[in-house]
C-alpha atoms as a PDB file:
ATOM      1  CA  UNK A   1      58.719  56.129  46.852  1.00  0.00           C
ATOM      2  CA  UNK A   2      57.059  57.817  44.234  1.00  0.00           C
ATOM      3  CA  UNK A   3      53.220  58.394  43.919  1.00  0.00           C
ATOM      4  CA  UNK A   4      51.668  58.754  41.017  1.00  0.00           C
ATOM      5  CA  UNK A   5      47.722  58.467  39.631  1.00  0.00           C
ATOM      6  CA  UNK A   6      47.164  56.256  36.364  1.00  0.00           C
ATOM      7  CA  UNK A   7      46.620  59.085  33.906  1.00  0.00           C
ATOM      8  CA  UNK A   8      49.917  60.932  34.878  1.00  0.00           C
ATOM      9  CA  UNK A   9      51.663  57.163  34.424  1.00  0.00           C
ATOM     10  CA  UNK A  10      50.595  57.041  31.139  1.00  0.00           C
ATOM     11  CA  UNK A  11      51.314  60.141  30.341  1.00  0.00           C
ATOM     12  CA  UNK A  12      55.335  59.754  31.163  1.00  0.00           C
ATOM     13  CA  UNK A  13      55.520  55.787  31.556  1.00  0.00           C
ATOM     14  CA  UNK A  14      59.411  55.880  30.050  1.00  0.00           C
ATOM     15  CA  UNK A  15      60.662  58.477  32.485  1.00  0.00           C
ATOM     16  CA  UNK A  16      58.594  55.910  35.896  1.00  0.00           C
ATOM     17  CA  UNK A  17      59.822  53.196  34.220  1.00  0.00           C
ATOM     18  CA  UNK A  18      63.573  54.584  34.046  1.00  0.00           C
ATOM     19  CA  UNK A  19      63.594  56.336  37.174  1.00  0.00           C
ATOM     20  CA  UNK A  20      62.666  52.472  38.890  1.00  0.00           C
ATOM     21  CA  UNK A  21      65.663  51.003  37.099  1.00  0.00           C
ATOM     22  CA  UNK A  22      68.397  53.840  37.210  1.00  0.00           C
ATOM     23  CA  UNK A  23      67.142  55.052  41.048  1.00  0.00           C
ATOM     24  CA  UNK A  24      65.630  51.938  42.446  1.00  0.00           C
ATOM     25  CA  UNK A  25      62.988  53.740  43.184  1.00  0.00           C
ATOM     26  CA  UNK A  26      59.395  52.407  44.508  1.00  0.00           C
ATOM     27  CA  UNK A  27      56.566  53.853  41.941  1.00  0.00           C
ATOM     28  CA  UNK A  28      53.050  53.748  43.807  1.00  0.00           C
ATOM     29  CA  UNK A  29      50.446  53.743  40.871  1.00  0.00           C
ATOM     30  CA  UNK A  30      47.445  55.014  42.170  1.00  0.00           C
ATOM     31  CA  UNK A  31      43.811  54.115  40.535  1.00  0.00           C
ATOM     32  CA  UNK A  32      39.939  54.273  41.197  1.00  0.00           C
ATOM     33  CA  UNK A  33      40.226  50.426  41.557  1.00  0.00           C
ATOM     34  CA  UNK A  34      43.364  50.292  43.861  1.00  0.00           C
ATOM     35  CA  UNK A  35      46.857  50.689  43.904  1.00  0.00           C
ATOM     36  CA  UNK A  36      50.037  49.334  41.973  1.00  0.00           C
ATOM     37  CA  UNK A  37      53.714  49.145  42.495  1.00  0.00           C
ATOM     38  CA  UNK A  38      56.696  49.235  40.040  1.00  0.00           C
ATOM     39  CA  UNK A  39      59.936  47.839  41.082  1.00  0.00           C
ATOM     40  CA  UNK A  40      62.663  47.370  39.041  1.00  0.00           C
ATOM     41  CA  UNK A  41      64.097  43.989  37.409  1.00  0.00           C
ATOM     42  CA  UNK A  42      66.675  43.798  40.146  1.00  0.00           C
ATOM     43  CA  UNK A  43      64.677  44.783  43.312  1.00  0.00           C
ATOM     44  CA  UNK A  44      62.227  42.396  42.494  1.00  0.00           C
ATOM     45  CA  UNK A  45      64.779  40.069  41.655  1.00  0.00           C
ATOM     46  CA  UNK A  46      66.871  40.713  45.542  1.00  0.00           C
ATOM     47  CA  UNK A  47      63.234  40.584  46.670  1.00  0.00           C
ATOM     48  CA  UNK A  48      62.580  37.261  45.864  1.00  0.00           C
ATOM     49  CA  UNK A  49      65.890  35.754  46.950  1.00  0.00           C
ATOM     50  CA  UNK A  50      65.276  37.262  50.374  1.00  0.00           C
ATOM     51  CA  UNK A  51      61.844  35.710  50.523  1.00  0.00           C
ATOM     52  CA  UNK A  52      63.270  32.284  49.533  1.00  0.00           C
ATOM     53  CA  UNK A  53      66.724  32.211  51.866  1.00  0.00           C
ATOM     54  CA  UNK A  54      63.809  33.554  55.072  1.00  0.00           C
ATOM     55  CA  UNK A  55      61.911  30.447  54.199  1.00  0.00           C
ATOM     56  CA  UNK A  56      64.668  27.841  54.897  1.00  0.00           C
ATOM     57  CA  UNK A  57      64.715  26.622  58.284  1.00  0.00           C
ATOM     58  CA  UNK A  58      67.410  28.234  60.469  1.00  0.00           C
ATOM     59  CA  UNK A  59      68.713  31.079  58.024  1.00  0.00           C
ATOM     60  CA  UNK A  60      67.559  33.341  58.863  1.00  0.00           C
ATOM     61  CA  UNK A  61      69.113  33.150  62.516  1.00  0.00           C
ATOM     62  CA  UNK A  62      72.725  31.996  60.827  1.00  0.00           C
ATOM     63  CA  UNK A  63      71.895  35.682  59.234  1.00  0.00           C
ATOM     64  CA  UNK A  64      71.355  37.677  61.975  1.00  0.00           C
ATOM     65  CA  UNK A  65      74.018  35.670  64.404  1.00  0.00           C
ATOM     66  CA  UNK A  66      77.002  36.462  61.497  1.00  0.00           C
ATOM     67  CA  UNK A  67      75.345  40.402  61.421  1.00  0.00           C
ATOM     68  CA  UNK A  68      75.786  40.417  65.074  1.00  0.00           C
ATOM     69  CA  UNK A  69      78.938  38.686  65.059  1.00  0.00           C
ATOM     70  CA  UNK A  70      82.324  41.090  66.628  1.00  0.00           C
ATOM     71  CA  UNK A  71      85.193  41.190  64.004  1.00  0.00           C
ATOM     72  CA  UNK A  72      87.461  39.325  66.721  1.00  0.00           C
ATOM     73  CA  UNK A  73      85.040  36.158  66.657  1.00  0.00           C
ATOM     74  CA  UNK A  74      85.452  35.688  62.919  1.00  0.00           C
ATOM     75  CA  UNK A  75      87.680  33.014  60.991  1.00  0.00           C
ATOM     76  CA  UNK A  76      89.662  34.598  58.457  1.00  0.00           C
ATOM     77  CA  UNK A  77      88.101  32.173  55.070  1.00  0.00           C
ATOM     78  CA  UNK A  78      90.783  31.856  51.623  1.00  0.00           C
ATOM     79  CA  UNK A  79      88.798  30.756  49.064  1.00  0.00           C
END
């Protein structure tokens, strides 16, 4: 994550903006009124499908049983 106050944003918004696309990195804007964040197109976009698969009953534990799941107790799947 990268902090940064208002005045310096301004001052070099291409290169924060391009370092949160090419780097995925986190840009903390900080002002006298409070803080901002910049996120790039696709974080925000992963983001938002995490939030909306967590919401739907039960997948999030189909999630974490496959992520805990041994190689040996898997069914090989041809599409």
């Amino acid at each position: 994550m990268t902090n940064v106050n208002i005045t310096n944003l301004r001052k070099n918004l291409f290169d924060y903006i391009n370092q949160a696309i090419e780097y995925n990195d986190v840009i903390n804007v900080n002002t006298r009124e409070g803080n901002a964040v910049i996120i790039s197109e696709e974080e925000y976009n992963s983001m938002m499908e995490t939030l909306y698969l967590t919401s739907i009953p039960g997948v999030k534990e189909r999630l974490e049983e496959g992520l805990n799941a041994k190689p040996e107790d898997c069914e090989e799947f041809e599409w």
